[in-house]
N, C-alpha and C. Protein backbone atom coordinates (compact mmCIF):
# COMPACT_ATOMS: atom_id res chain seq x y z
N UNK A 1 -62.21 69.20 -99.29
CA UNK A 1 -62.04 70.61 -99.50
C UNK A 1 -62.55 71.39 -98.28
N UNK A 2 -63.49 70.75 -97.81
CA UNK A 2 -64.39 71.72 -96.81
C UNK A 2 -63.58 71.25 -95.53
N UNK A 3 -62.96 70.13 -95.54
CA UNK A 3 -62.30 70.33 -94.71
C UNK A 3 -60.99 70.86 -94.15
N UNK A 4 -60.58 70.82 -95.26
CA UNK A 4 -59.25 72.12 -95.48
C UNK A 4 -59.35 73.50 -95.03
N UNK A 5 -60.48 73.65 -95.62
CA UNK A 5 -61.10 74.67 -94.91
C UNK A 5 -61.06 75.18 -93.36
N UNK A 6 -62.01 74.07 -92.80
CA UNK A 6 -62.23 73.62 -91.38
C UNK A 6 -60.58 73.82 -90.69
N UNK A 7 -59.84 73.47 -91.39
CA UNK A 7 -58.38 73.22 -90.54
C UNK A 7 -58.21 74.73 -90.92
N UNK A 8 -57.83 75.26 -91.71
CA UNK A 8 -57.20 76.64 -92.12
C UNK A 8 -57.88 77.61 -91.19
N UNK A 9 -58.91 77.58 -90.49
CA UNK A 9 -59.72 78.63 -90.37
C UNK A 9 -59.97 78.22 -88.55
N UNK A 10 -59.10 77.11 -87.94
CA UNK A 10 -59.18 77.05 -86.81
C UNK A 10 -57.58 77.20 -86.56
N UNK A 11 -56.73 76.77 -87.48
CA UNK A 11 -55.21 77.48 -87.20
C UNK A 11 -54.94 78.63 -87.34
N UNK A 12 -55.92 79.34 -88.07
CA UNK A 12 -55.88 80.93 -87.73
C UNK A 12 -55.97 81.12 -87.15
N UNK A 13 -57.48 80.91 -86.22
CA UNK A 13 -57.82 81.57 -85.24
C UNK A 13 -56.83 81.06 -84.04
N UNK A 14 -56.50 79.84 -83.89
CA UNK A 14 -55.96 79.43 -82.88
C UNK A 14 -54.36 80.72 -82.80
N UNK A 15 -54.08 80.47 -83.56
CA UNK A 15 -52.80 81.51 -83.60
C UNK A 15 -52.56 82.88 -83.17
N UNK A 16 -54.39 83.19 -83.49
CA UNK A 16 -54.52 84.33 -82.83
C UNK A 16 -54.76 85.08 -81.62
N UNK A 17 -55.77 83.78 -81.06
CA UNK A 17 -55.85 83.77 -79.98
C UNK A 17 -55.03 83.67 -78.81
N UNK A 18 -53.69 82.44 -79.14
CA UNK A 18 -52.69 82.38 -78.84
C UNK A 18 -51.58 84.01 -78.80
N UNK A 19 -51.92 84.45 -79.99
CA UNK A 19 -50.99 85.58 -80.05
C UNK A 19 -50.95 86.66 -78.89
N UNK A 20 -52.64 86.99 -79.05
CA UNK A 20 -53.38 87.62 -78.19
C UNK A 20 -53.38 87.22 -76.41
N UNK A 21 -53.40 86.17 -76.27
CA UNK A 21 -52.98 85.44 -75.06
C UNK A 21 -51.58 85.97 -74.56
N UNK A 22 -50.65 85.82 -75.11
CA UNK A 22 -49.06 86.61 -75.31
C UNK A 22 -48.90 87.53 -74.62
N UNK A 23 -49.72 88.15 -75.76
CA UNK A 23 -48.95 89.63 -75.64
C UNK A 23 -50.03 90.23 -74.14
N UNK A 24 -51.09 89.71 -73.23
CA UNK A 24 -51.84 89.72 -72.42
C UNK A 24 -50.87 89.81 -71.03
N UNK A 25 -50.16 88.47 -70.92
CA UNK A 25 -49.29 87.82 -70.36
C UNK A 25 -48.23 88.66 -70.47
N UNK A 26 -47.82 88.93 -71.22
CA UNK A 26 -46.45 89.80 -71.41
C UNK A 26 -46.72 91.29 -70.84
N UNK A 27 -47.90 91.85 -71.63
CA UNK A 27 -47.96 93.46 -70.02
C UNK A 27 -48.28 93.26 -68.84
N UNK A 28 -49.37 91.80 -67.97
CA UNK A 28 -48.70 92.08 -66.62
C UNK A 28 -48.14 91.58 -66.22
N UNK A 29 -47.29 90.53 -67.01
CA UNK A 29 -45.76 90.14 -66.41
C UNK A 29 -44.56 91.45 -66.27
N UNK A 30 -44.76 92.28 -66.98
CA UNK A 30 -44.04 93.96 -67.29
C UNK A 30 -44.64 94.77 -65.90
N UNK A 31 -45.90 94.61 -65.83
CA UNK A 31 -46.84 95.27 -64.48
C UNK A 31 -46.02 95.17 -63.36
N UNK A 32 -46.50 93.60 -63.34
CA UNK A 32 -46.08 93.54 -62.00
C UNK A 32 -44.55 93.11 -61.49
N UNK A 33 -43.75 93.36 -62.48
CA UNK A 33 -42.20 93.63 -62.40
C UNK A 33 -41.97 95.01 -62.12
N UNK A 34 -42.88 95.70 -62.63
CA UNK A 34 -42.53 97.07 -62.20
C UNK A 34 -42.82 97.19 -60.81
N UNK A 35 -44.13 96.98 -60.92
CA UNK A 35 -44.41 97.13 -59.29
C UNK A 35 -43.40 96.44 -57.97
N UNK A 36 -42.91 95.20 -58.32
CA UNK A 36 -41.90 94.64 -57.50
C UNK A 36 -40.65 95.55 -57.36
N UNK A 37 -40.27 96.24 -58.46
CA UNK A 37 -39.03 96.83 -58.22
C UNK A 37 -39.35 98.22 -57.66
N UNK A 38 -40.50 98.81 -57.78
CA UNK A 38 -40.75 100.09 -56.93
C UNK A 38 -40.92 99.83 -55.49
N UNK A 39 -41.13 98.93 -55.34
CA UNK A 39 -41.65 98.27 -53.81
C UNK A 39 -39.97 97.87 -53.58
N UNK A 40 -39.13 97.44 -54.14
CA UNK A 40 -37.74 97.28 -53.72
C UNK A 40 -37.02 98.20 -53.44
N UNK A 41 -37.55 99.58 -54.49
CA UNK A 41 -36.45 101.21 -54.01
C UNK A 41 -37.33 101.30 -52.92
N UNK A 42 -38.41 101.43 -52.51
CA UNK A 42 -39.04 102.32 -51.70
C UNK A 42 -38.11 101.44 -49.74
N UNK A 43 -38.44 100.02 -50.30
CA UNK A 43 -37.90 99.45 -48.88
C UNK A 43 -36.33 99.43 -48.31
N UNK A 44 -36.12 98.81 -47.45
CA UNK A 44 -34.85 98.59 -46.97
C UNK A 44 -33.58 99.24 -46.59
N UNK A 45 -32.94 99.31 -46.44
CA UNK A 45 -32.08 100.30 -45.38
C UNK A 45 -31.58 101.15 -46.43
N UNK A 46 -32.11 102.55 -45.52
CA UNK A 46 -32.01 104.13 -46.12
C UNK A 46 -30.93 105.13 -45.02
N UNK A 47 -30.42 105.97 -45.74
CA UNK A 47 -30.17 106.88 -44.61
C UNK A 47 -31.31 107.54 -44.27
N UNK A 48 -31.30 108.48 -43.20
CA UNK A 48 -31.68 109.05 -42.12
C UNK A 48 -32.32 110.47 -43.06
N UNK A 49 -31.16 110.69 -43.82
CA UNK A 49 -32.14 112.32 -44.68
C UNK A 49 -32.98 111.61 -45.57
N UNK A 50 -32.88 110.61 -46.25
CA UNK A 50 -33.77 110.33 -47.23
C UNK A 50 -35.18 109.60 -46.82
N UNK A 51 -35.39 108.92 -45.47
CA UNK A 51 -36.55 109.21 -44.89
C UNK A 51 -37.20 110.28 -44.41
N UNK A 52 -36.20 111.15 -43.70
CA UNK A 52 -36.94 112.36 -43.24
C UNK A 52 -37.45 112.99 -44.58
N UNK A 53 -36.37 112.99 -45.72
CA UNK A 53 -37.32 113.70 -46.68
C UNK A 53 -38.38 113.44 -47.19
N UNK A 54 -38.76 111.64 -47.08
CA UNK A 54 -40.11 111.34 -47.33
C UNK A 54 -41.10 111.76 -46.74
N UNK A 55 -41.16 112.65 -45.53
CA UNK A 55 -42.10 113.46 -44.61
C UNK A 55 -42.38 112.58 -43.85
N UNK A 56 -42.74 111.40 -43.79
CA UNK A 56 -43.80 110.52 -43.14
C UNK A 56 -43.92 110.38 -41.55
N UNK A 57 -44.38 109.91 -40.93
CA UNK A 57 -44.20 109.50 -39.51
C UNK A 57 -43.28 108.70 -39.21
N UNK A 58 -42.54 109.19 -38.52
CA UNK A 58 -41.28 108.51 -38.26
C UNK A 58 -41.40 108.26 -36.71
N UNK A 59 -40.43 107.03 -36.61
CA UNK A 59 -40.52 106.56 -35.00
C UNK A 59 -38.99 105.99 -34.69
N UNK A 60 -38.47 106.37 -33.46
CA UNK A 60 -37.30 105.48 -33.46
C UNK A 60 -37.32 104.50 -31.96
N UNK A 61 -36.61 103.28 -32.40
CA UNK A 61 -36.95 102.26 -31.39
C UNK A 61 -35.79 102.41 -30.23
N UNK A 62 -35.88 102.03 -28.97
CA UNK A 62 -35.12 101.92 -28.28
C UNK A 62 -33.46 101.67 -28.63
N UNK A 63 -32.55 101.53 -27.58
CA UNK A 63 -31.39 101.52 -28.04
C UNK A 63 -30.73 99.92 -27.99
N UNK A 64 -30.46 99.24 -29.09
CA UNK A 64 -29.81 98.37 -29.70
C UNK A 64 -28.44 98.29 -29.26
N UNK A 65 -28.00 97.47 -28.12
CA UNK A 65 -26.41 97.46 -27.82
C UNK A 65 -25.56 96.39 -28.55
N UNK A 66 -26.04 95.36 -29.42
CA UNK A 66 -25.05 94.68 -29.65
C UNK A 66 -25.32 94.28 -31.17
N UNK A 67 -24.39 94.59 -31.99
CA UNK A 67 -24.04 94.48 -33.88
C UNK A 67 -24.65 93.33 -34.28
N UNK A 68 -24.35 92.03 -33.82
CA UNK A 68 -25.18 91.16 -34.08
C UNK A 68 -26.94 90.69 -33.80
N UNK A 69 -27.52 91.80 -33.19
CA UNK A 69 -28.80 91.72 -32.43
C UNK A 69 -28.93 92.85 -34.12
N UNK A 70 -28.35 93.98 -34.49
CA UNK A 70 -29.12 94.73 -34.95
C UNK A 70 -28.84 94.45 -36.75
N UNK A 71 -28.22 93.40 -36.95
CA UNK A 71 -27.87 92.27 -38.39
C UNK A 71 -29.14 91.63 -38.71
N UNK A 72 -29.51 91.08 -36.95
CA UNK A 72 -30.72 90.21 -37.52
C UNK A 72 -31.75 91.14 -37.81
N UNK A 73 -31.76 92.12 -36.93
CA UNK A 73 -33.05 93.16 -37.22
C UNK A 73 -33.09 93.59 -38.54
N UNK A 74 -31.87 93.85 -39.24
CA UNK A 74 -32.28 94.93 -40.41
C UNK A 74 -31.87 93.58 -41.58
N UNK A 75 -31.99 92.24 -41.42
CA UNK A 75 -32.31 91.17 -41.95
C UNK A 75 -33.57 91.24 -42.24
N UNK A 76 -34.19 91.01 -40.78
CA UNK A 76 -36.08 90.87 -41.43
C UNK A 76 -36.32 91.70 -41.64
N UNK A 77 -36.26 93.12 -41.48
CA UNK A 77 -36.90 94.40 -41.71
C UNK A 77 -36.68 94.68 -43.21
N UNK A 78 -35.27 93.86 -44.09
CA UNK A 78 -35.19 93.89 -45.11
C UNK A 78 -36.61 92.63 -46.00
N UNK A 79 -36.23 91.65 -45.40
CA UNK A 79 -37.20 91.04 -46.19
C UNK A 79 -38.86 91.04 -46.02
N UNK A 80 -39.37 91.54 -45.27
CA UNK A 80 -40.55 92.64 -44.68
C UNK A 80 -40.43 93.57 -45.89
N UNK A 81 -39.80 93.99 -46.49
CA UNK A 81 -39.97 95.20 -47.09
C UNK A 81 -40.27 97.11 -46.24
N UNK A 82 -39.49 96.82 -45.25
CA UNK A 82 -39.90 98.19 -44.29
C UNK A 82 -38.54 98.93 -44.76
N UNK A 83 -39.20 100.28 -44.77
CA UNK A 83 -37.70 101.09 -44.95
C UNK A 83 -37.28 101.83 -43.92
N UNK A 84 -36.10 101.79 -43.59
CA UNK A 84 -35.71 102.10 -42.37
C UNK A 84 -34.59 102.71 -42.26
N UNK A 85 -33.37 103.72 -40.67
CA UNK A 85 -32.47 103.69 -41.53
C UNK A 85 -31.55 103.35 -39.61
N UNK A 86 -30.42 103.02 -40.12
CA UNK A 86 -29.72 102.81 -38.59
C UNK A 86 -28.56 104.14 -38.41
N UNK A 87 -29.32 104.74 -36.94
CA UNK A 87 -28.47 105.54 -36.50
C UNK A 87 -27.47 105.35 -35.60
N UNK A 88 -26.49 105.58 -35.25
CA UNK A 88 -25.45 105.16 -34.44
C UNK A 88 -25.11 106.73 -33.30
N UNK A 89 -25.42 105.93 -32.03
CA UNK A 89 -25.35 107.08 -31.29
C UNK A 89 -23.72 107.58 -30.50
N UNK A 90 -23.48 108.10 -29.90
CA UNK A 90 -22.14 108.65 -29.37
C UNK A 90 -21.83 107.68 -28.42
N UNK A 91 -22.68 106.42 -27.84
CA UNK A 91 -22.30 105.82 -27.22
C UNK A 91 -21.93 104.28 -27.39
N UNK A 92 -21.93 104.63 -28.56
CA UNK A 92 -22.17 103.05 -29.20
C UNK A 92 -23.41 102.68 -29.77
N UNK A 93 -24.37 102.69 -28.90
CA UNK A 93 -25.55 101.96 -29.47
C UNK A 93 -26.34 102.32 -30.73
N UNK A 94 -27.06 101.65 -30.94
CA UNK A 94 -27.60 102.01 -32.23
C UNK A 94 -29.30 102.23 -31.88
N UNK A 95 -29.80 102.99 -32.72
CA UNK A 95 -31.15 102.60 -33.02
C UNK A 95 -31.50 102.92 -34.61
N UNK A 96 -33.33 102.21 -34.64
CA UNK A 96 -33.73 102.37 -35.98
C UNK A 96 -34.80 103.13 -35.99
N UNK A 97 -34.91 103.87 -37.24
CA UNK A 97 -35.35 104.96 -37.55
C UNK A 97 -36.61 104.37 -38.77
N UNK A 98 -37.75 104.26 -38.46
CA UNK A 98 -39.00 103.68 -39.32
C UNK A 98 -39.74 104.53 -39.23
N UNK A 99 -40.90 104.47 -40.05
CA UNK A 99 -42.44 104.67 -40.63
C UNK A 99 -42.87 104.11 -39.00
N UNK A 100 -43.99 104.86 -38.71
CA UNK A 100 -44.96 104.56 -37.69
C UNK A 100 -45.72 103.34 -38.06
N UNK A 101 -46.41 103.50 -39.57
CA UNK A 101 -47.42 102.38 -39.50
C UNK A 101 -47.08 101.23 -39.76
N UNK A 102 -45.45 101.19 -39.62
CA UNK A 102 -44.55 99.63 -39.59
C UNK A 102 -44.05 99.31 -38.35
N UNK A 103 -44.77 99.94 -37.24
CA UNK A 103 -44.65 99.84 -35.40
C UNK A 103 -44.37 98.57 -35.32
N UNK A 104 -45.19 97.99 -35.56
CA UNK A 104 -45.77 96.16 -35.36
C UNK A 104 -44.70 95.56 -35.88
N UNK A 105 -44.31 95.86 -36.70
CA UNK A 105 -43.56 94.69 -37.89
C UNK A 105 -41.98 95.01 -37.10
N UNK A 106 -41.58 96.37 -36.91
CA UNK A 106 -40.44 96.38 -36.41
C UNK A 106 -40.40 95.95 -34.99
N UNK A 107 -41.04 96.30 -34.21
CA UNK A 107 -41.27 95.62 -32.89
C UNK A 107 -40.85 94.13 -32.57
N UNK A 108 -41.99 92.89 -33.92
CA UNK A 108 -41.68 91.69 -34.08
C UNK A 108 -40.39 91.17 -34.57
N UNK A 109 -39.47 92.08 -35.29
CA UNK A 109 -38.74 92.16 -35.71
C UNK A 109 -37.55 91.90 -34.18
N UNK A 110 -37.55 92.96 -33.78
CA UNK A 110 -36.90 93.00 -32.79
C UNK A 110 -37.03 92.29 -31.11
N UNK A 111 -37.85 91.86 -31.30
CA UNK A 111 -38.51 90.41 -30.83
C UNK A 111 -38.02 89.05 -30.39
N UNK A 112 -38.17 89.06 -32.20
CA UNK A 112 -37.71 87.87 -32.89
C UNK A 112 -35.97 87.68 -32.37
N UNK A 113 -35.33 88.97 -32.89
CA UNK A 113 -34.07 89.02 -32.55
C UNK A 113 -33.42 88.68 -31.39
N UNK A 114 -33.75 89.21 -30.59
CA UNK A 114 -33.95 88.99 -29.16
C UNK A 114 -34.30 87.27 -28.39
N UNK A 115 -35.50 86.89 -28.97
CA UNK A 115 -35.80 85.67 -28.60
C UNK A 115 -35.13 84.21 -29.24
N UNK A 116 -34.29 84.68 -30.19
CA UNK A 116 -33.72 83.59 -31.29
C UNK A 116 -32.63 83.07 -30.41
N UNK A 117 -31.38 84.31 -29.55
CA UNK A 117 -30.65 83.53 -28.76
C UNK A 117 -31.73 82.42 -27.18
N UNK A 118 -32.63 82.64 -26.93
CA UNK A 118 -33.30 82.21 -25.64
C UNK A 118 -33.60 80.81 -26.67
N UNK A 119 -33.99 80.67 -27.86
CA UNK A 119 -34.60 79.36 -28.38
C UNK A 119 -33.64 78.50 -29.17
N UNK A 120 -32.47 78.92 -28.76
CA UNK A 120 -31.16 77.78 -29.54
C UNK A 120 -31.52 76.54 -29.22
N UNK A 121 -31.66 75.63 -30.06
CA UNK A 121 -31.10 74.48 -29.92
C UNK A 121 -29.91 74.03 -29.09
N UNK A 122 -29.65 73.20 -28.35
CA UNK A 122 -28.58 72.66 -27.70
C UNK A 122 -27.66 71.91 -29.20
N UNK A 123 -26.24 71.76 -29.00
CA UNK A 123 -25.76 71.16 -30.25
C UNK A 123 -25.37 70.12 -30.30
N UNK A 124 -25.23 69.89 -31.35
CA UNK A 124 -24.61 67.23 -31.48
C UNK A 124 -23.88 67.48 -30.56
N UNK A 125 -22.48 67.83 -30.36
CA UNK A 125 -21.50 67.78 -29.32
C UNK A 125 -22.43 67.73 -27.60
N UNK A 126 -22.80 68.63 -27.49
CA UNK A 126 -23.66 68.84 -26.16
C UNK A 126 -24.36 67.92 -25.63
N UNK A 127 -25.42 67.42 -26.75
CA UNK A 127 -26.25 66.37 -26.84
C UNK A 127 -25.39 64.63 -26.82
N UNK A 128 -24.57 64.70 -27.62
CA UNK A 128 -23.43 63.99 -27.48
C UNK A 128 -23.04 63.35 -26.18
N UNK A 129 -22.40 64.58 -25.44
CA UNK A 129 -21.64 64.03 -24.24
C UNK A 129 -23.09 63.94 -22.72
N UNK A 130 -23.99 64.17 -23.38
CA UNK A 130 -24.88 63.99 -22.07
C UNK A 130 -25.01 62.45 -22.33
N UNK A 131 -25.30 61.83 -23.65
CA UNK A 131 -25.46 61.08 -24.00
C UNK A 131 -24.29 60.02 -23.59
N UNK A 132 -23.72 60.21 -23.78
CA UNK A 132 -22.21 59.34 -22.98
C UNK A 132 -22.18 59.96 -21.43
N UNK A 133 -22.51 60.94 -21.04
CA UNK A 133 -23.33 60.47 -19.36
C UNK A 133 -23.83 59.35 -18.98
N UNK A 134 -24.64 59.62 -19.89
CA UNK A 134 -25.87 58.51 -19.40
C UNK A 134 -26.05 57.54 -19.53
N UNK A 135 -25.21 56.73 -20.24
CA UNK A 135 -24.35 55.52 -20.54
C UNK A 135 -23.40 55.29 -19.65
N UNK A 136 -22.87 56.34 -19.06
CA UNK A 136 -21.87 55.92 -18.11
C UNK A 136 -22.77 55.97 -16.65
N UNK A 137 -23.70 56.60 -16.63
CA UNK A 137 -24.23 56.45 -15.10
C UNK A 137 -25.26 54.95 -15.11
N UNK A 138 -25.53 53.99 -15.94
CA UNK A 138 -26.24 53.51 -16.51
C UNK A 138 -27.61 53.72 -16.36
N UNK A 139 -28.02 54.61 -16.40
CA UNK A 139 -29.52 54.84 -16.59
C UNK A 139 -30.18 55.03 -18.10
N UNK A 140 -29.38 54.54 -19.08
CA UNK A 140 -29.78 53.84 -20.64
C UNK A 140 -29.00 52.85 -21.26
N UNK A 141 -29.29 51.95 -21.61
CA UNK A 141 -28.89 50.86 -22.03
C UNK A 141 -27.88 50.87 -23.37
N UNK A 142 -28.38 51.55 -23.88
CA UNK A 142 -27.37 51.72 -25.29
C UNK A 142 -27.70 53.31 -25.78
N UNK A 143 -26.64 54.01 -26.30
CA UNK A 143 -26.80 55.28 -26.51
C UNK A 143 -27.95 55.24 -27.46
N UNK A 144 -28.23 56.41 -27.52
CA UNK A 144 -29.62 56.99 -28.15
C UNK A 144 -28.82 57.39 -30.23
N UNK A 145 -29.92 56.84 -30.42
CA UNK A 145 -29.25 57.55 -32.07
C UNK A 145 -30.00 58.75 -32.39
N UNK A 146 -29.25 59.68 -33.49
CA UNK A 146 -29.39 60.61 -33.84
C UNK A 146 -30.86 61.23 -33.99
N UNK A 147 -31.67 60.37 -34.97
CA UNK A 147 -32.85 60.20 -35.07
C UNK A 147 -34.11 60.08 -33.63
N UNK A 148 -33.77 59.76 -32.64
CA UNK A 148 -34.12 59.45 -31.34
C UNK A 148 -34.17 60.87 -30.53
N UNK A 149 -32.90 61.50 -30.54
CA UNK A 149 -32.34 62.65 -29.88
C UNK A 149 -33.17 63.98 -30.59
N UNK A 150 -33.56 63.85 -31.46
CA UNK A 150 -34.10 65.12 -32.22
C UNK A 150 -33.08 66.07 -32.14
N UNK A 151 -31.56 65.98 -32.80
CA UNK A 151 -30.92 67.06 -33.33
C UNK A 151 -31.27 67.09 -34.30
N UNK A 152 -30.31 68.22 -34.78
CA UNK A 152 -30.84 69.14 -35.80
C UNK A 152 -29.63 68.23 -37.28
């Protein structure tokens, strides 16, 4: 009997605690969904009035000549979370229009962009036919395998 007891009176509580656990879990799983999605309107590519209307310090970066240089930029600047907006000038070029205290981040940003064509990889084909060079000049004995060559 007393132990019937014992069980009844720890599956309560357990249930409750559990319940309570829940519903804990469940407002800041709600929290911090909210917060993710305010942090999603606030970032990423804006026009030009709807920053200025945010008042803030605004900065614009040099001029951007080529579409694919300014893809990658407003790539990371998207996943950075910076809000920004791209203006297009009378001559073609572009620039971007940011928050001051995201100097750094857009800077690296544009950097990055910049330095990604200087750090290509050479490709299999390329690597390939040097490789059948050098077999033909014999200065290697048997071609190099894939694994050896460090392609990609």
């Amino acid at each position: 009997m007393l132990e019937e007891q014992g069980r009844g009176v720890l599956k309560n509580g357990a249930t409750k605690f559990f319940g309570w656990m829940f519903s804990v879990l469940k407002k800041s799983y709600v929290h911090i969904r909210d917060k993710s999605n305010q942090n999603k309107a606030e970032s990423g590519k804006k026009s030009v009035k709807e920053l200025v209307r945010k008042g803030r310090d605004l900065e614009l970066t040099e001029y951007i000549q080529e579409k694919d240089k300014l893809k990658d930029i407003c790539k990371q600047l998207k996943k950075q979370g910076i809000a920004f907006a791209v203006k297009k000038e009378k001559d073609g070029a572009y620039k971007v229009l940011y928050q001051r205290k995201d100097a750094t981040l857009v800077n690296g940003a544009i950097e990055n962009a910049y330095m990604k064509e200087l750090k290509q990889k050479p490709s299999l084909k390329e690597i390939l036919k040097r490789n059948k060079q050098l077999v033909e000049e014999n200065k290697i004995d048997a071609p190099l395998k894939h694994k050896e060559i460090g392609a990609r």
